[in-house]
Protein backbone atom coordinates (compact mmCIF):
# COMPACT_ATOMS: atom_id res chain seq x y z
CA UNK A 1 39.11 -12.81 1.04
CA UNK A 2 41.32 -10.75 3.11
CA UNK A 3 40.43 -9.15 6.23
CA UNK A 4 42.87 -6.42 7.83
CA UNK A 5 42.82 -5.64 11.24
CA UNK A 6 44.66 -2.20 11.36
CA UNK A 7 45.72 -0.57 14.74
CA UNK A 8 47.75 0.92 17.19
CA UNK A 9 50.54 -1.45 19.22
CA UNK A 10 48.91 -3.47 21.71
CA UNK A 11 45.37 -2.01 20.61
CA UNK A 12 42.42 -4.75 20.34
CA UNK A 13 40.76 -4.30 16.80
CA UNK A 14 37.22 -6.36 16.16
CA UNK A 15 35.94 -6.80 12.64
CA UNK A 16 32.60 -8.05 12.18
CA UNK A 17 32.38 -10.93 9.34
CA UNK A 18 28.89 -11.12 7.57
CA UNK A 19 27.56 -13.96 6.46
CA UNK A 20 24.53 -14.82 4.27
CA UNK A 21 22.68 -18.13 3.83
CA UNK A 22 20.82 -17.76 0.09
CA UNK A 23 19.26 -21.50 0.91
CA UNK A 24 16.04 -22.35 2.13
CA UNK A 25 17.77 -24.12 4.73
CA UNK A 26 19.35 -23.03 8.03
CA UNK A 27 23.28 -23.19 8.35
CA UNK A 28 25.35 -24.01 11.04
CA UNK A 29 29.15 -23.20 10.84
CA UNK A 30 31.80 -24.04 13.31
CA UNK A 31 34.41 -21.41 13.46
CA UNK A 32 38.06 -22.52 13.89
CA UNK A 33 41.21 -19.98 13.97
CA UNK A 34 44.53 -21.60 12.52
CA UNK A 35 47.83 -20.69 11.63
CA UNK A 36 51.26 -19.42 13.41
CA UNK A 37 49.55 -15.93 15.18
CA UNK A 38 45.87 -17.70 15.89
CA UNK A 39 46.85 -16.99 19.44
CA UNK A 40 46.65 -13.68 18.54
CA UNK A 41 43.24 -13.62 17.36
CA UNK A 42 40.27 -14.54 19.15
CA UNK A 43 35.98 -15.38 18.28
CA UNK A 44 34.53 -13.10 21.50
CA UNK A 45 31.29 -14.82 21.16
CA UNK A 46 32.08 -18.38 20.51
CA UNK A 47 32.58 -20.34 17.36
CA UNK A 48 29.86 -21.23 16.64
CA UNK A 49 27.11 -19.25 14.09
CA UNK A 50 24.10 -20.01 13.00
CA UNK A 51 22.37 -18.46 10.03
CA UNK A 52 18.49 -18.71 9.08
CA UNK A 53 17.20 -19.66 6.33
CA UNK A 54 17.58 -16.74 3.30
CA UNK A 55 19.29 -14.89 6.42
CA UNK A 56 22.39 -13.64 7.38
CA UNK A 57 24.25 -13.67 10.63
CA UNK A 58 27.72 -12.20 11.58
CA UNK A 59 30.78 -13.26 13.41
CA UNK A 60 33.09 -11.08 15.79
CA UNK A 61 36.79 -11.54 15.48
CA UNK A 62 38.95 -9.73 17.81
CA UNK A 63 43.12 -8.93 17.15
CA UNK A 64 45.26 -7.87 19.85
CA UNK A 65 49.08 -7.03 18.78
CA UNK A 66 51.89 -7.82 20.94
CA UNK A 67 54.88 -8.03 18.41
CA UNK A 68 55.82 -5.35 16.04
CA UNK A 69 55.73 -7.41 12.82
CA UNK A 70 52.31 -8.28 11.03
CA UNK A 71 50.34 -11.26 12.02
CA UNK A 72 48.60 -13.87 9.86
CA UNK A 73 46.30 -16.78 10.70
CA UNK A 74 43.21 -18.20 8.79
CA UNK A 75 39.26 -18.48 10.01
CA UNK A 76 37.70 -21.64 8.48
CA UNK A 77 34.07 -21.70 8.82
CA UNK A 78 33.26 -25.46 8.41
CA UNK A 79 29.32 -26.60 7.99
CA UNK A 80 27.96 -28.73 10.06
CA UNK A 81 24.88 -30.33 8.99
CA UNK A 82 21.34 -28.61 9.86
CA UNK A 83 18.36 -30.92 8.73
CA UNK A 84 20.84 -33.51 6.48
CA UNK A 85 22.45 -30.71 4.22
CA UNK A 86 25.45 -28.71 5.20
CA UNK A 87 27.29 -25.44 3.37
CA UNK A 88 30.34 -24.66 2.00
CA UNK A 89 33.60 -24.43 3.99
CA UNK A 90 34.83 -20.59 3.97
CA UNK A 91 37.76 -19.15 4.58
CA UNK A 92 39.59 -16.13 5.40
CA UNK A 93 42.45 -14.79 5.19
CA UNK A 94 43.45 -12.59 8.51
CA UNK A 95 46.52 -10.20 8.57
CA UNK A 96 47.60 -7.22 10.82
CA UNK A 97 48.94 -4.04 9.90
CA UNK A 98 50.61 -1.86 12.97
CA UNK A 99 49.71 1.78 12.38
CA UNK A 100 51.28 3.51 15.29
CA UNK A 101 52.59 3.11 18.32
CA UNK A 102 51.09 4.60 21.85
CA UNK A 103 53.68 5.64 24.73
CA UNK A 104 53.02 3.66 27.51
CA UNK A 105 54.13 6.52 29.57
CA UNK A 106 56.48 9.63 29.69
CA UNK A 107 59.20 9.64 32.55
CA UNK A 108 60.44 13.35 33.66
CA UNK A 109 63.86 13.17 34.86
CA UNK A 110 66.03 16.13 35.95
CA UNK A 111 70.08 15.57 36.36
CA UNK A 112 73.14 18.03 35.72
CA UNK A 113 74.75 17.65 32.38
CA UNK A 114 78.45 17.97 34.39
CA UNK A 115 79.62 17.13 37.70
CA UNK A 116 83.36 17.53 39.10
């Protein structure tokens, strides 16, 4: 799966990944970001998530463009054992997509066009 964090330059975008546990068992995942732009993503409130048992929990991941050309890095949610039975690792796929860009600022100046 393919998650697209669309925004302006320079912008921070967060998408929220939902996940459900369908066992009768709770899940732990450890959330890792990897690939050449993971420094460009970010897990705001840790990397860790836990989900109950026939629950679902969800997972912030914040983008923050600083180059022009799209980003790409992976999440990998790997189980770690709750109780002696772990889930499956999960992945996703994490690219940008730079919609527009924001002035920083607009600069007034005044000169003559010709001077002797």
């Amino acid at each position: 799966t393919t998650i697209e964090f669309a925004g302006a330059f320079r912008a921070t975008v967060v998408k929220k990944v939902h996940l459900k546990n369908p066992s009768i068992k709770t899940l732990m995942y450890n959330a890792t970001l990897v690939g050449r732009e993971a420094d460009d993503f970010s897990l705001p409130d840790g990397n860790t998530v836990i989900i109950p048992p026939k629950g679902q929990a969800s997972i912030n991941v914040e983008f923050t463009s600083r180059f022009l050309h799209p980003a790409e890095a992976m999440l990998l949610l790997m189980s770690k054992t709750v109780g002696g039975r772990g889930g499956a690792t999960v992945t996703f796929s994490l690219k940008s997509k730079i919609t527009h860009i924001e002035p920083a600022g607009i600069l007034k100046c005044k000169s003559p066009c010709y001077e002797l």
